[in-house]
PDB file of N, CA and C in Angstrom:
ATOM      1  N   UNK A   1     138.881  22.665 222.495  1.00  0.00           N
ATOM      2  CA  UNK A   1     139.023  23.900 223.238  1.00  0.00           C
ATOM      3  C   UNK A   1     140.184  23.761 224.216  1.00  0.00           C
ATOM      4  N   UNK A   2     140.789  24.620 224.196  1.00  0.00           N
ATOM      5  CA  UNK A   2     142.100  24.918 225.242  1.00  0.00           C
ATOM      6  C   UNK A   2     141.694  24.953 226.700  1.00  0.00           C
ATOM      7  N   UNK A   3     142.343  23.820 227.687  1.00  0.00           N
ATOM      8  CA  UNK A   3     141.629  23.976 229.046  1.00  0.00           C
ATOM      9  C   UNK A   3     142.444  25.451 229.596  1.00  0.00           C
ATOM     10  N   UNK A   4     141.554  26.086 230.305  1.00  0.00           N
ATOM     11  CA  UNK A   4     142.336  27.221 231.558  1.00  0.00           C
ATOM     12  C   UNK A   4     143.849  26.086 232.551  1.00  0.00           C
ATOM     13  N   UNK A   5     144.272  26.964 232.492  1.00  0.00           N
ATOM     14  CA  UNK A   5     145.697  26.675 233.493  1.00  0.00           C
ATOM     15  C   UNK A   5     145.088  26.574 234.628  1.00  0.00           C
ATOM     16  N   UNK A   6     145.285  24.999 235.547  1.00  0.00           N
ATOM     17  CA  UNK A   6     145.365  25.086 236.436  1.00  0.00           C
ATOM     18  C   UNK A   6     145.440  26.094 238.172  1.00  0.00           C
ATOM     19  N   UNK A   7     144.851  26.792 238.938  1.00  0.00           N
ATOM     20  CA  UNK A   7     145.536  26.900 239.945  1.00  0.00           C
ATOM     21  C   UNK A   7     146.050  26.256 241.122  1.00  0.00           C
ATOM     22  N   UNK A   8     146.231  27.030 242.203  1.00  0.00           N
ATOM     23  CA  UNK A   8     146.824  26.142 243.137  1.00  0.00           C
ATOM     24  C   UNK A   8     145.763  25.549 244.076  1.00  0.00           C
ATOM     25  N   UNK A   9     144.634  25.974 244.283  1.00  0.00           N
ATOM     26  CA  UNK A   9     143.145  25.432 244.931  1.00  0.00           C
ATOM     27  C   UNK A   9     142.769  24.510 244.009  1.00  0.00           C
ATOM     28  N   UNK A  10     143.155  24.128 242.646  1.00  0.00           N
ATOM     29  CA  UNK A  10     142.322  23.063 241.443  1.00  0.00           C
ATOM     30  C   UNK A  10     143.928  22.085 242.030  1.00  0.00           C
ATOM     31  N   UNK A  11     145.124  22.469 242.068  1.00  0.00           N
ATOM     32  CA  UNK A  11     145.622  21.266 242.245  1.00  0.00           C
ATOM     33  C   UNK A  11     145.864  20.615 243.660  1.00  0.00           C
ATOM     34  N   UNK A  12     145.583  21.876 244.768  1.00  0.00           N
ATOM     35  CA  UNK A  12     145.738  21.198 245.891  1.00  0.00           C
ATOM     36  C   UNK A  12     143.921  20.034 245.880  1.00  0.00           C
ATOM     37  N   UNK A  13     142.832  20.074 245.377  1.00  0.00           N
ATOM     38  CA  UNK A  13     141.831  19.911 245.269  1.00  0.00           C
ATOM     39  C   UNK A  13     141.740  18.131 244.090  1.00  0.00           C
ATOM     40  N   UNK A  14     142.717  18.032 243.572  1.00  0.00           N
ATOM     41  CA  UNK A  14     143.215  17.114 242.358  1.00  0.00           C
ATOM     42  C   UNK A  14     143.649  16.193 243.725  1.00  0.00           C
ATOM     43  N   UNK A  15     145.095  16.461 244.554  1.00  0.00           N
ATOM     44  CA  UNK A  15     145.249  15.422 245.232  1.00  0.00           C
ATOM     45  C   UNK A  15     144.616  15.417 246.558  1.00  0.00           C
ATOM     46  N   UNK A  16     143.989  15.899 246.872  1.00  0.00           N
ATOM     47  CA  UNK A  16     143.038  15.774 247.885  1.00  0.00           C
ATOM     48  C   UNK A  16     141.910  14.867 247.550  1.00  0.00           C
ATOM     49  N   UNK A  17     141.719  14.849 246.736  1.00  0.00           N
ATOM     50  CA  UNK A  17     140.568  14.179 246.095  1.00  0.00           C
ATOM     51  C   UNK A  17     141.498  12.287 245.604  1.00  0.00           C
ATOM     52  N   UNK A  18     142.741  12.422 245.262  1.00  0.00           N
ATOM     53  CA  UNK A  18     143.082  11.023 244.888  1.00  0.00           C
ATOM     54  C   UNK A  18     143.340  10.228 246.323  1.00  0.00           C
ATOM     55  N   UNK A  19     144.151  11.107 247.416  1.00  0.00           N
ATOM     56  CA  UNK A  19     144.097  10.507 249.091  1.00  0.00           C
ATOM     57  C   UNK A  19     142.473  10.359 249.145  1.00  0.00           C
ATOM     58  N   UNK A  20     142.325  10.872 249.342  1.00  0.00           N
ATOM     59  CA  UNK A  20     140.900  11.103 249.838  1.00  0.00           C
ATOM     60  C   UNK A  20     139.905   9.795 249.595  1.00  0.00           C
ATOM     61  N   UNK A  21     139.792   9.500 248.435  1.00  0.00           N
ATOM     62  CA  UNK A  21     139.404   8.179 247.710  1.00  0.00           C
ATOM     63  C   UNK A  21     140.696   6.441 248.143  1.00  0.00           C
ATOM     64  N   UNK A  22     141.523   7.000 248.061  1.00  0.00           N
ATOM     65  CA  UNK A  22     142.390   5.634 248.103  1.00  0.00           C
ATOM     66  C   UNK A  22     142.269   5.604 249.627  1.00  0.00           C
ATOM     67  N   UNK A  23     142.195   6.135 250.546  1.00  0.00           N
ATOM     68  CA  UNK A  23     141.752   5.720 251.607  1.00  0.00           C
ATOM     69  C   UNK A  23     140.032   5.616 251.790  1.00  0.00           C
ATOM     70  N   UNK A  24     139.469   5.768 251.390  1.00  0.00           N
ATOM     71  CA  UNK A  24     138.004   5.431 251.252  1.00  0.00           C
ATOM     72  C   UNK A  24     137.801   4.477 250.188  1.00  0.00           C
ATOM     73  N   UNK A  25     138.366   3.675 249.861  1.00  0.00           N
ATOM     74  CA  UNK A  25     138.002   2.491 248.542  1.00  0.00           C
ATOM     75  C   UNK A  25     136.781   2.152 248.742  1.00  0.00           C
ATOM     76  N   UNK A  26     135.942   1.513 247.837  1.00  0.00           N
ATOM     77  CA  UNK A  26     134.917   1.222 248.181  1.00  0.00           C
ATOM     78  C   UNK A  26     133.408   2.196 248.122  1.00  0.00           C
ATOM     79  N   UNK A  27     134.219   3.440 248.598  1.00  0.00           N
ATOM     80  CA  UNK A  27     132.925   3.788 249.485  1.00  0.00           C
ATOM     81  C   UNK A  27     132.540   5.105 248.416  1.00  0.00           C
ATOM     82  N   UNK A  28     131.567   5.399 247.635  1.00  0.00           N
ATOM     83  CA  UNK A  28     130.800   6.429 246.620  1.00  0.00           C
ATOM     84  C   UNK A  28     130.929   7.579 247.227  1.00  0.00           C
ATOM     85  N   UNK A  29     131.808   8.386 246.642  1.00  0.00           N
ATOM     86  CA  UNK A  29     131.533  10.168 246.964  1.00  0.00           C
ATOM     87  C   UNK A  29     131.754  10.628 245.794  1.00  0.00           C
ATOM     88  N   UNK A  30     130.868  11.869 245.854  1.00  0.00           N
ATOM     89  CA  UNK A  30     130.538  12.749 244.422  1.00  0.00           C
ATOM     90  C   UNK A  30     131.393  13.607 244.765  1.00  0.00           C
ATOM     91  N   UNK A  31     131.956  14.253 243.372  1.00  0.00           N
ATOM     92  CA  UNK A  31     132.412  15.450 243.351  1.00  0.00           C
ATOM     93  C   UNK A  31     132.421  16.820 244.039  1.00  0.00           C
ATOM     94  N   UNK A  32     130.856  16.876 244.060  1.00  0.00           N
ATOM     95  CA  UNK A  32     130.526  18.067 244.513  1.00  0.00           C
ATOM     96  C   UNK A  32     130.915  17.497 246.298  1.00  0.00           C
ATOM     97  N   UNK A  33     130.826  16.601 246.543  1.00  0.00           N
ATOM     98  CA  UNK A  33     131.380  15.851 248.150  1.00  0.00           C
ATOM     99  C   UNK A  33     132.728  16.830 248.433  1.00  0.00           C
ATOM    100  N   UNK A  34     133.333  16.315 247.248  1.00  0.00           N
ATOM    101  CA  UNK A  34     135.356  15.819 247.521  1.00  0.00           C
ATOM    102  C   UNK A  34     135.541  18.008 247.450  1.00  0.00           C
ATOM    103  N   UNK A  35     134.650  18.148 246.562  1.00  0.00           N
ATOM    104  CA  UNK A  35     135.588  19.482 246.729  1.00  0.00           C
ATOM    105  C   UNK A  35     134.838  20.407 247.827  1.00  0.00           C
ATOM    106  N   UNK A  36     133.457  19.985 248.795  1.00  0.00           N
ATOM    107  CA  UNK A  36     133.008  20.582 250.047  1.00  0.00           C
ATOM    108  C   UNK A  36     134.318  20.555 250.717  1.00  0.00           C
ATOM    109  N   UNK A  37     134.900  19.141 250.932  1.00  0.00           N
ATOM    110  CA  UNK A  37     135.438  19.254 251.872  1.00  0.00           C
ATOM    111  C   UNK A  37     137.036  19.368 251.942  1.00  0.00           C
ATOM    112  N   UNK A  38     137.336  19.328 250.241  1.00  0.00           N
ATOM    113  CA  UNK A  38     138.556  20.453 249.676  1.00  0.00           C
ATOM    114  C   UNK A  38     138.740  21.577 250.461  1.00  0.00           C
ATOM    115  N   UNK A  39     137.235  22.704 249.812  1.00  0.00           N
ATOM    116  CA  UNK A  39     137.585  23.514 250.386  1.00  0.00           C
ATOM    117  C   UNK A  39     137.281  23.739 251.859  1.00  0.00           C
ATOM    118  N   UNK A  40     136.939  22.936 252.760  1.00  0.00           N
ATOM    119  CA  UNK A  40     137.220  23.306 254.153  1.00  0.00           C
ATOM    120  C   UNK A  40     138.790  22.531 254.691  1.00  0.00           C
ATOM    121  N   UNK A  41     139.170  22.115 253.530  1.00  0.00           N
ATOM    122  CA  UNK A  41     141.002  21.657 253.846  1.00  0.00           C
ATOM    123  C   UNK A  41     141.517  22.461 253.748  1.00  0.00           C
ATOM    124  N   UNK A  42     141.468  22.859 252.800  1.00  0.00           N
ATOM    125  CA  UNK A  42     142.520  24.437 252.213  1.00  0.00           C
ATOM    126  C   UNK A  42     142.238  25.683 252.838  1.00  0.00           C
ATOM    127  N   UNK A  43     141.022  25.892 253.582  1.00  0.00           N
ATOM    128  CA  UNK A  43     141.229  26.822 254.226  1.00  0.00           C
ATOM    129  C   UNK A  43     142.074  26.903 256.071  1.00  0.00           C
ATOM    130  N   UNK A  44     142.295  25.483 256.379  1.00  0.00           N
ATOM    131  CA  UNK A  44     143.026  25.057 257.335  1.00  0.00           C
ATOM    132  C   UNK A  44     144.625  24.809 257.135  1.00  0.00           C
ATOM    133  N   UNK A  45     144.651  25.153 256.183  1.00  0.00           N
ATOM    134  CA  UNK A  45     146.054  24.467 255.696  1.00  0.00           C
ATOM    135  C   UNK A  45     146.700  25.944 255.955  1.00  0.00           C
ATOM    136  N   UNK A  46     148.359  25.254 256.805  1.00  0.00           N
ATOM    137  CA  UNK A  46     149.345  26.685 257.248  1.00  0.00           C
ATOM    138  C   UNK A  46     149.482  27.020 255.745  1.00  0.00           C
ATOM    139  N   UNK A  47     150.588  28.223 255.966  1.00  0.00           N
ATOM    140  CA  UNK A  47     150.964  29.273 254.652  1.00  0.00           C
ATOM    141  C   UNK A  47     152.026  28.012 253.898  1.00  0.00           C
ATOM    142  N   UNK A  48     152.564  27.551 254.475  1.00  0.00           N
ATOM    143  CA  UNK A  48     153.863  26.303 254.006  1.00  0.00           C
ATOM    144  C   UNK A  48     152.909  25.612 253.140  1.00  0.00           C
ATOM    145  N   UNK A  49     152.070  25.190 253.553  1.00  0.00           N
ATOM    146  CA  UNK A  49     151.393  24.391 252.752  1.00  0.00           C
ATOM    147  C   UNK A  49     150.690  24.809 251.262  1.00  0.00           C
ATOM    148  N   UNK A  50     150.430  25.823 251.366  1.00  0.00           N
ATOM    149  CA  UNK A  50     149.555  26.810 250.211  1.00  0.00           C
ATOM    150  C   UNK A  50     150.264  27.598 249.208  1.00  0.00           C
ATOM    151  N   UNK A  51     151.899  27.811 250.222  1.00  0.00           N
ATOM    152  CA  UNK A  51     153.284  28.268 249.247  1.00  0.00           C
ATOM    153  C   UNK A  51     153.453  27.381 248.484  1.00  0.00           C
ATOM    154  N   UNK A  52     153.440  25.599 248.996  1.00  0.00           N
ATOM    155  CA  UNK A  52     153.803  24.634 248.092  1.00  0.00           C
ATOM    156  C   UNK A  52     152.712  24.731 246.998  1.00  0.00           C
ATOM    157  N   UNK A  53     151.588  24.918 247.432  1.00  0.00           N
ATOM    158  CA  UNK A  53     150.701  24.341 246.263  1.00  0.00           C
ATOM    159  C   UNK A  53     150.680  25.744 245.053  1.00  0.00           C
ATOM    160  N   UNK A  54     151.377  27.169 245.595  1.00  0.00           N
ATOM    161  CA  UNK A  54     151.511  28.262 244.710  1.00  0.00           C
ATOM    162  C   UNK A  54     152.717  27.737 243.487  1.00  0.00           C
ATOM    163  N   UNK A  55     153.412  26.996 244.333  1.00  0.00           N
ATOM    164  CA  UNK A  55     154.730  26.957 243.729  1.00  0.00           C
ATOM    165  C   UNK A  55     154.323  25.948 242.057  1.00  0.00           C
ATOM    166  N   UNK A  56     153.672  25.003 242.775  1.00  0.00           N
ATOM    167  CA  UNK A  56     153.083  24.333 242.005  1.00  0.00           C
ATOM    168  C   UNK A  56     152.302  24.906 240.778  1.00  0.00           C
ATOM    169  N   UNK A  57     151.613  25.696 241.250  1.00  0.00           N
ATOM    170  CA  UNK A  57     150.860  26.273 239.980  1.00  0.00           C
ATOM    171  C   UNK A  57     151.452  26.981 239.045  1.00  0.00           C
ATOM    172  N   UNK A  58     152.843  27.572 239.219  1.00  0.00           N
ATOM    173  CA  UNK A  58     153.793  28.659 238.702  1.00  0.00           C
ATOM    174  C   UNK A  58     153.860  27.204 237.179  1.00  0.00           C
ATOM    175  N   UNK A  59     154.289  26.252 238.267  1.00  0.00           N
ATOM    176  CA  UNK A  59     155.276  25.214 237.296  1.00  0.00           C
ATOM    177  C   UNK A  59     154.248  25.157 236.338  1.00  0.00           C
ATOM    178  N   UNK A  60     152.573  25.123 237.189  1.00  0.00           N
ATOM    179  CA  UNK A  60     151.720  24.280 236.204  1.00  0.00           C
ATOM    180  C   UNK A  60     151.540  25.551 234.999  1.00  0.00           C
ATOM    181  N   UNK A  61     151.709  26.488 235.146  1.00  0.00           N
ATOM    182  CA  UNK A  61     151.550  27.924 233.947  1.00  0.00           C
ATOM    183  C   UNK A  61     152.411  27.590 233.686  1.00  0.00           C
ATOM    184  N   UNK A  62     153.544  27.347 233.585  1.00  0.00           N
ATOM    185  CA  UNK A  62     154.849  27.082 232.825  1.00  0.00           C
ATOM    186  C   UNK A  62     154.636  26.164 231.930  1.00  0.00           C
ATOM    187  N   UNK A  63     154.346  25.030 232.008  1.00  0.00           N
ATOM    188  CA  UNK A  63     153.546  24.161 231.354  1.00  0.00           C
ATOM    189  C   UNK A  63     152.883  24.313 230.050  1.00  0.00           C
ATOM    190  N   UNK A  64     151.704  25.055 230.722  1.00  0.00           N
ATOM    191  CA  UNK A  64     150.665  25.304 230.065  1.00  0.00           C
ATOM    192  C   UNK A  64     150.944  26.414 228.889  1.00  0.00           C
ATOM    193  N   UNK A  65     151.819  27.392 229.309  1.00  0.00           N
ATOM    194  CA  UNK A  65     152.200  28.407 228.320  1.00  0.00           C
ATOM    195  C   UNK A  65     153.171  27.212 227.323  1.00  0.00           C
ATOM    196  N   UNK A  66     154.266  26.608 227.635  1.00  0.00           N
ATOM    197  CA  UNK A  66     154.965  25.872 226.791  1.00  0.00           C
ATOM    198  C   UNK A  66     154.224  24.604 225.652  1.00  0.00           C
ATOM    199  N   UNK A  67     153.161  24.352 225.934  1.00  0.00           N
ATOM    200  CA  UNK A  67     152.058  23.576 225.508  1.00  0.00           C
ATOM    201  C   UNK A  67     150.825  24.333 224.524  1.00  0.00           C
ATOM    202  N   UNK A  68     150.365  25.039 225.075  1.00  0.00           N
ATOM    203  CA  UNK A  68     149.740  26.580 224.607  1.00  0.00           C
ATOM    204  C   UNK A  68     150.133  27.834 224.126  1.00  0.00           C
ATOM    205  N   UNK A  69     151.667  27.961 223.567  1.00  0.00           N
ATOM    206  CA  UNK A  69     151.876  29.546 223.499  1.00  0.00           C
ATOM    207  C   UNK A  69     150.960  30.412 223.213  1.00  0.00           C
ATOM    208  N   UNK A  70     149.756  30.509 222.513  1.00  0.00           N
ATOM    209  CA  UNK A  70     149.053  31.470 221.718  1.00  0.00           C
ATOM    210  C   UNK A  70     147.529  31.629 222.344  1.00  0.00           C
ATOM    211  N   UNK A  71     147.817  30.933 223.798  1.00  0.00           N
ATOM    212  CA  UNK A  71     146.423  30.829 225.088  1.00  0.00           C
ATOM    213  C   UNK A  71     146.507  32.080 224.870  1.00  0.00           C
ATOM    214  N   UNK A  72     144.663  32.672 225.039  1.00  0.00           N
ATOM    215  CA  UNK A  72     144.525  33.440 225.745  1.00  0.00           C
ATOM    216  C   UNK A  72     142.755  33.219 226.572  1.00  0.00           C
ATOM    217  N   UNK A  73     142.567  34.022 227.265  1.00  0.00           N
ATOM    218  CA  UNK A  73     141.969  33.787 228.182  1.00  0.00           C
ATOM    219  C   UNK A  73     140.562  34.756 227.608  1.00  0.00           C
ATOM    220  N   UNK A  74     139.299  33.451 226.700  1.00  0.00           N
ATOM    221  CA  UNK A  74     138.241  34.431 226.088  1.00  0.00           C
ATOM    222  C   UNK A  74     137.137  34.311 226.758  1.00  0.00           C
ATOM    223  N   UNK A  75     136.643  34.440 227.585  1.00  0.00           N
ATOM    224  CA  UNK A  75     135.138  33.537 228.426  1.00  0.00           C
ATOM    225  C   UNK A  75     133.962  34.278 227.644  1.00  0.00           C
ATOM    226  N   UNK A  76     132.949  32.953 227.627  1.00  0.00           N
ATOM    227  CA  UNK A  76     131.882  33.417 226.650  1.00  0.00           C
ATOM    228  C   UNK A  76     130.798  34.306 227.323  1.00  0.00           C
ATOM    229  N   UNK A  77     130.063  34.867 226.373  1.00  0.00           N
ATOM    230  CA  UNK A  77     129.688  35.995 226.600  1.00  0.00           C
ATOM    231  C   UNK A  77     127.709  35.600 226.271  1.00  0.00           C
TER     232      UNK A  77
END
């Protein structure tokens, strides 16, 4: 199955989650942990910061269409 394209909350949430851990080595956090406190990052984060991670997602659809031409978007029913 074809994954959905990335956005910019799944990739600001991707490296938040790899800092997040490499400074915590060692220490067990779940998923459902890393992205609580994702999203209370991203909602603190200035507009600079959230432009970068838009910008990012453009590239990451760029990508994804060049990888996928014939995506489309079917959610089950």
């Amino acid at each position: 199955k074809t994954p959905r394209p990335q956005n910019s909350f799944l990739l600001f949430r991707k490296d938040f989650a790899a800092r997040h851990r490499s400074l915590h080595k060692g220490k067990k956090i779940s998923s459902k942990e890393i992205s609580t406190l994702a999203a209370e990052r991203w909602n603190e984060q200035p507009p600079s910061v959230r432009l970068f991670f838009r910008q990012l997602e453009l590239k990451a659809l760029d990508k994804h269409k060049e990888l996928f031409p014939n995506y489309r978007y079917q959610p089950n029913k």
